[in-house]
Protein backbone atom coordinates (compact mmCIF):
# COMPACT_ATOMS: atom_id res chain seq x y z
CA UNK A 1 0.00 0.00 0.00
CA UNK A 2 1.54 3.10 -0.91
CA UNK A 3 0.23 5.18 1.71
CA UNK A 4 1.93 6.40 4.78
CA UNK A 5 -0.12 7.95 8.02
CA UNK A 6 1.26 11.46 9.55
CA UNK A 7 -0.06 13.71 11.45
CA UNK A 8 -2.31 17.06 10.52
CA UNK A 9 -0.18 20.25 10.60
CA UNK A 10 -1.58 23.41 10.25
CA UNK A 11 -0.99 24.05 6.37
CA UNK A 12 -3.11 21.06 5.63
CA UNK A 13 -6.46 22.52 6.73
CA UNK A 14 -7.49 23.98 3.18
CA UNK A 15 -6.96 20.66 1.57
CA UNK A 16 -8.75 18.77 4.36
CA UNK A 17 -11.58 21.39 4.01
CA UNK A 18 -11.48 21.51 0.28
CA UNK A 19 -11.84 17.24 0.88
CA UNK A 20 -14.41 17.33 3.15
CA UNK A 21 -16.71 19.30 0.84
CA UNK A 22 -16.26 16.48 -1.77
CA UNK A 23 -16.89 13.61 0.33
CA UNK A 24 -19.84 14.96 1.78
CA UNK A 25 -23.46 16.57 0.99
CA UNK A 26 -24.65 20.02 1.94
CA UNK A 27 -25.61 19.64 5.10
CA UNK A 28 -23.13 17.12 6.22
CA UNK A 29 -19.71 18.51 4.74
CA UNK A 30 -18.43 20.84 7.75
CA UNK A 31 -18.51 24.79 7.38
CA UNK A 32 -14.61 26.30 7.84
CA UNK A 33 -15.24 27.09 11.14
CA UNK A 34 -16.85 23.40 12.25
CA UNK A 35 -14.12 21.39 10.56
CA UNK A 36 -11.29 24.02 12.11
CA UNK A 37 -12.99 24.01 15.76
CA UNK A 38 -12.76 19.87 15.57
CA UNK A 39 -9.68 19.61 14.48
CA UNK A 40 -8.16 22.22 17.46
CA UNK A 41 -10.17 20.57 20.21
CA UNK A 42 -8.39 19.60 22.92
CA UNK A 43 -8.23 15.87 23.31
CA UNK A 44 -8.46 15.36 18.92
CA UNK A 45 -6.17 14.29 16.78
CA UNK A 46 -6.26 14.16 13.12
CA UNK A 47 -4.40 12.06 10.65
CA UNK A 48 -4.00 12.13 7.14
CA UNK A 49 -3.08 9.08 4.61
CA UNK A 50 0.15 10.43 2.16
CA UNK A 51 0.59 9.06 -1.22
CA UNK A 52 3.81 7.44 -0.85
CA UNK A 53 4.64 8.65 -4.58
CA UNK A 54 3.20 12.38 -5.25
CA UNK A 55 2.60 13.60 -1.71
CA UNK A 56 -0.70 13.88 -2.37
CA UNK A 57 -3.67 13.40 -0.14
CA UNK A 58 -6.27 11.15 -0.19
CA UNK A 59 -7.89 10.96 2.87
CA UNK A 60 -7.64 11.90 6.55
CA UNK A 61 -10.08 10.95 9.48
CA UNK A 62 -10.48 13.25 13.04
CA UNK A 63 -11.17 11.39 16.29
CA UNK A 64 -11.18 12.57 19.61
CA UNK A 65 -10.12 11.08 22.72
CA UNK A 66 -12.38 11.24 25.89
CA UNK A 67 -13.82 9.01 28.20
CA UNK A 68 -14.06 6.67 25.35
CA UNK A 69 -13.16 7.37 21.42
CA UNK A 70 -15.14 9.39 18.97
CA UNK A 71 -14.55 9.26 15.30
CA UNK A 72 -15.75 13.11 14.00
CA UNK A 73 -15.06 12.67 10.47
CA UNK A 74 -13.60 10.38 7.85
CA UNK A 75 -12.97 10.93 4.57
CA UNK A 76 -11.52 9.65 1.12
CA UNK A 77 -11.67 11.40 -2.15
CA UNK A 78 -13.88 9.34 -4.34
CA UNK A 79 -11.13 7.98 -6.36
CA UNK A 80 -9.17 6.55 -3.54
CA UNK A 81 -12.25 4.70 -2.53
CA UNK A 82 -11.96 0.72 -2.26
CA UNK A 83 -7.49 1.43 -2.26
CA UNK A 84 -7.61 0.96 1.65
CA UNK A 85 -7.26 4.25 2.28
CA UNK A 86 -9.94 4.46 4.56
CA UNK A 87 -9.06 1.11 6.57
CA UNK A 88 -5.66 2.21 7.19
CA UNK A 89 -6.93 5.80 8.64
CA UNK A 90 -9.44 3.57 10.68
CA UNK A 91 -6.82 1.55 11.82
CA UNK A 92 -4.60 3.74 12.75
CA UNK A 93 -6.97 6.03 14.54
CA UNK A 94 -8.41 3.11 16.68
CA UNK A 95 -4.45 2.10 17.45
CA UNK A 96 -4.06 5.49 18.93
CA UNK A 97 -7.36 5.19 20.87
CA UNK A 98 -6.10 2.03 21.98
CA UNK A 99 -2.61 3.27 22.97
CA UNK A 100 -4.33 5.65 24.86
CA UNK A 101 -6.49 2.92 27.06
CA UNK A 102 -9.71 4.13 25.72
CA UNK A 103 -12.19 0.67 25.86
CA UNK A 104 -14.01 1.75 22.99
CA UNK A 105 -14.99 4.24 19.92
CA UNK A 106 -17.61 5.02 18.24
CA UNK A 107 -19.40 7.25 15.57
CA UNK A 108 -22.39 8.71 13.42
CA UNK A 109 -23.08 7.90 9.75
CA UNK A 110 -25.88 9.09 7.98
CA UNK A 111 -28.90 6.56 7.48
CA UNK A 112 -28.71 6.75 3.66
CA UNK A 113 -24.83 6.53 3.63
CA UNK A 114 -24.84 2.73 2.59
CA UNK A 115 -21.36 2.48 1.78
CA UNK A 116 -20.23 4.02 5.22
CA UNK A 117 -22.52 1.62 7.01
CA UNK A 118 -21.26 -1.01 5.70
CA UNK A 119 -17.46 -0.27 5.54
CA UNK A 120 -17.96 0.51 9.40
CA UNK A 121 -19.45 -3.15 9.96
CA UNK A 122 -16.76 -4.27 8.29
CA UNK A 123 -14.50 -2.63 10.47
CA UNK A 124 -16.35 -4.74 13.65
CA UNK A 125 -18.83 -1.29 14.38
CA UNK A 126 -22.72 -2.48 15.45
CA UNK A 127 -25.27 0.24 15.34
CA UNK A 128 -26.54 0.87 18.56
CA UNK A 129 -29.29 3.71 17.82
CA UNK A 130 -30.60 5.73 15.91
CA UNK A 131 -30.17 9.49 16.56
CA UNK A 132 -33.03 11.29 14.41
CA UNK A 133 -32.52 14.31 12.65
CA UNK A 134 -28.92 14.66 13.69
CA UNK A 135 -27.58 16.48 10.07
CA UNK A 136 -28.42 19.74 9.60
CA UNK A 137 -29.98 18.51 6.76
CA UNK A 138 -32.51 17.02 8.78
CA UNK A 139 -31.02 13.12 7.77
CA UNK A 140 -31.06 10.45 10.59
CA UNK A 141 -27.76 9.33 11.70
CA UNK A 142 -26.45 5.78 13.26
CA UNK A 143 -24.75 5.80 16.02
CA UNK A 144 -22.30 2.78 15.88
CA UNK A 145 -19.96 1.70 18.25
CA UNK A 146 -16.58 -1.31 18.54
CA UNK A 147 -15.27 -1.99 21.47
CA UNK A 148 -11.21 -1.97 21.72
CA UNK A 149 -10.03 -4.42 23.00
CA UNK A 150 -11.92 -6.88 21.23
CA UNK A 151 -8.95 -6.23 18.80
């Protein structure tokens, strides 16, 4: 896989923004100032995949650590999609959660996002509610959770 993790420094918010708009719908892509406040709270870290060849970026995925993880965002340009991208920045993430002694994560998906929901099962997540109207939008979202040390 020619993708290496590192983490988010400040001249990579633009891209990440720019990114974010792409992967997601009105109403679910993050304004400037959502994506920027997540990614500078205390207890988050963000990580972005690298394109071992051109430096580019193809995806990058925000978590938080708290009393437990939280995955805020992930996202892969559409034509890194099905590469692994996304199951590396998983991995990784939960690694870090783990490091950290967190005994689980979890994370919202929109009802309709099909290919999230089922990448995340993949990924051992299990929806365990539904939270309505979450999206500004006015879209459903899943709340899924995997517990850590289940490995």
């Amino acid at each position: 896989m020619p993708f290496v993790i590192r983490d988010f420094k400040s001249e990579d918010f633009e891209t990440l923004w720019l990114m974010d708009q792409q992967c997601f719908p009105p109403g679910i892509a993050y304004s400037r100032s959502e994506l920027k406040s997540y990614i500078r709270h205390k207890g988050t870290f963000t990580l972005l995949a690298v394109n071992d060849k051109d430096g580019s970026i193809p995806g990058f995925i925000v978590a938080h650590q708290g009393l437990t993880g939280h995955v805020i965002t992930i996202d892969v340009l559409a034509h890194a999609r099905r590469s692994g991208v996304g199951s590396l920045l998983l991995q990784s993430a939960e690694d870090r959660l783990r490091a950290a002694g967190l005994p689980s994560v979890g994370l919202e998906t929109a009802v309709d996002n099909l290919s999230a929901l089922s990448f995340y099962k993949r990924h051992g997540y299990s929806v365990i509610r539904t939270w309505p109207r979450y999206y500004s939008n006015g879209v459903d979202a899943l709340v899924m959770k995997k517990e850590l040390n289940a490995g």
